[in-house]
Protein backbone atom coordinates (compact mmCIF):
# COMPACT_ATOMS: atom_id res chain seq x y z
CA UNK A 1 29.94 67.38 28.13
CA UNK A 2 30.90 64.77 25.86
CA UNK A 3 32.14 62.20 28.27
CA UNK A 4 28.91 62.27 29.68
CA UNK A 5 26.74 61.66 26.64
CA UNK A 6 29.37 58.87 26.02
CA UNK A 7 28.89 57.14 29.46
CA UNK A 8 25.10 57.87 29.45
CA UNK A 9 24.67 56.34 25.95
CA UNK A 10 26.58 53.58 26.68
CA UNK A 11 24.93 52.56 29.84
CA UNK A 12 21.48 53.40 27.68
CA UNK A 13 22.46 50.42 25.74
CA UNK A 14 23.31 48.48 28.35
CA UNK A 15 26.93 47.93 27.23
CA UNK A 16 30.08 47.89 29.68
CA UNK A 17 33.34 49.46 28.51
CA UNK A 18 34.71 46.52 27.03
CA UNK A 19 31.83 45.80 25.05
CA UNK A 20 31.44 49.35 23.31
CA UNK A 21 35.62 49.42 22.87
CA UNK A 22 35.03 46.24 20.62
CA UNK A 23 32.53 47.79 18.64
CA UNK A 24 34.18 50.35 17.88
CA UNK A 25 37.48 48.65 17.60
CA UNK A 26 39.65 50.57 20.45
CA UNK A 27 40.56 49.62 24.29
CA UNK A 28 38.42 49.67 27.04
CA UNK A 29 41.36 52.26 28.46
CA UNK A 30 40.19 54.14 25.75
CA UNK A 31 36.56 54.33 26.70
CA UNK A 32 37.34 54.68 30.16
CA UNK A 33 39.64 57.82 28.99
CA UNK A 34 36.71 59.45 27.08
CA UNK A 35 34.58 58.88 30.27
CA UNK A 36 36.74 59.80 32.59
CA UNK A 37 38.01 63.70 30.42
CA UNK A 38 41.32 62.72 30.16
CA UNK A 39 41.44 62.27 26.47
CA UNK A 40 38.78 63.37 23.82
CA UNK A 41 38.16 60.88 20.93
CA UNK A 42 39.40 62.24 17.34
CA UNK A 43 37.03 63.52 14.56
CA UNK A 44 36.53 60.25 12.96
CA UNK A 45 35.86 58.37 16.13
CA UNK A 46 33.30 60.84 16.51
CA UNK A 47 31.73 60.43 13.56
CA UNK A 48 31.76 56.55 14.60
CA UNK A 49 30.54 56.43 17.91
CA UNK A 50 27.44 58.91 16.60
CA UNK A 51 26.58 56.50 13.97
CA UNK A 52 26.81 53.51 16.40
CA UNK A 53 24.68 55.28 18.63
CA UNK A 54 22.21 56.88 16.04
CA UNK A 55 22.85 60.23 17.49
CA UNK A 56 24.38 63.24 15.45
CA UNK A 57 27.58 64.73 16.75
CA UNK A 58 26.23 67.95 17.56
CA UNK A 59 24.34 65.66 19.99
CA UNK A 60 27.17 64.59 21.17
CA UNK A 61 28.82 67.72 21.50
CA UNK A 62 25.76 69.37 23.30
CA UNK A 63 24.69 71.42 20.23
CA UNK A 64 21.88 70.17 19.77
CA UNK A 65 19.60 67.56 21.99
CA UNK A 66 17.51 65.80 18.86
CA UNK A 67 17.91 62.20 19.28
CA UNK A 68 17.43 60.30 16.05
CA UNK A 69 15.93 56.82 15.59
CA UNK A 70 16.61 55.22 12.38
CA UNK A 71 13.55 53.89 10.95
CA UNK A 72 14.84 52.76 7.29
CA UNK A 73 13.27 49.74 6.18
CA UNK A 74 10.32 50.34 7.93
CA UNK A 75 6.55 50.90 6.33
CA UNK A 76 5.19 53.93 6.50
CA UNK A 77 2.76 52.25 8.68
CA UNK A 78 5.59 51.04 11.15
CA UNK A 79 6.65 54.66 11.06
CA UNK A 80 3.15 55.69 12.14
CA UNK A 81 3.30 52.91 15.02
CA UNK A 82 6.41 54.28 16.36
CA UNK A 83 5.86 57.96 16.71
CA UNK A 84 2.33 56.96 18.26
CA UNK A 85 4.67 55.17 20.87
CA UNK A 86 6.94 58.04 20.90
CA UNK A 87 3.84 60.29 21.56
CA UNK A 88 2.29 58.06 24.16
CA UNK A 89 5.28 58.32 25.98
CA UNK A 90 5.85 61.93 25.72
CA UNK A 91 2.44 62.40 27.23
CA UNK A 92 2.79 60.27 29.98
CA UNK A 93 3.95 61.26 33.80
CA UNK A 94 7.12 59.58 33.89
């Protein structure tokens, strides 16, 4: 449900309500509305809180559960770090 992925991605970052509703410009009402299924955010906040979050919005709309990580401006050696991390987490009994 997308008020989940919304509250769970939020609290991911360690953000409070008021915090993400500045960064995306609304009210923390509003946040607490998306949480809370009363009111579903429009197209184009969508589209904003997936690029805040560096998810897609199929993501966020349970289509698909692919998390991305933006890695522009990295090396291709940075890269390589990173997925070894990714890996080495993967592999480990969490």
């Amino acid at each position: 449900m997308l008020n989940e992925k919304i509250k769970k991605l939020r609290l991911s970052y360690n953000l409070s309500q008021v915090e993400l509703a500045n960064s995306l410009g609304v009210s923390k009402q509003c946040i607490s509305n998306w949480e809370n299924d009363n009111v579903q955010p429009s197209i184009e906040m969508l589209v904003k809180i997936a690029r805040f979050f560096n998810v897609s919005a199929d993501y966020l709309l349970d289509m698909d559960e692919k998390v991305l990580i933006d890695v522009q401006g990295l090396s291709e050696r940075e890269i390589a770090h990173i997925k070894l991390l990714i890996q080495d987490l993967l592999d480990k009994d969490i």
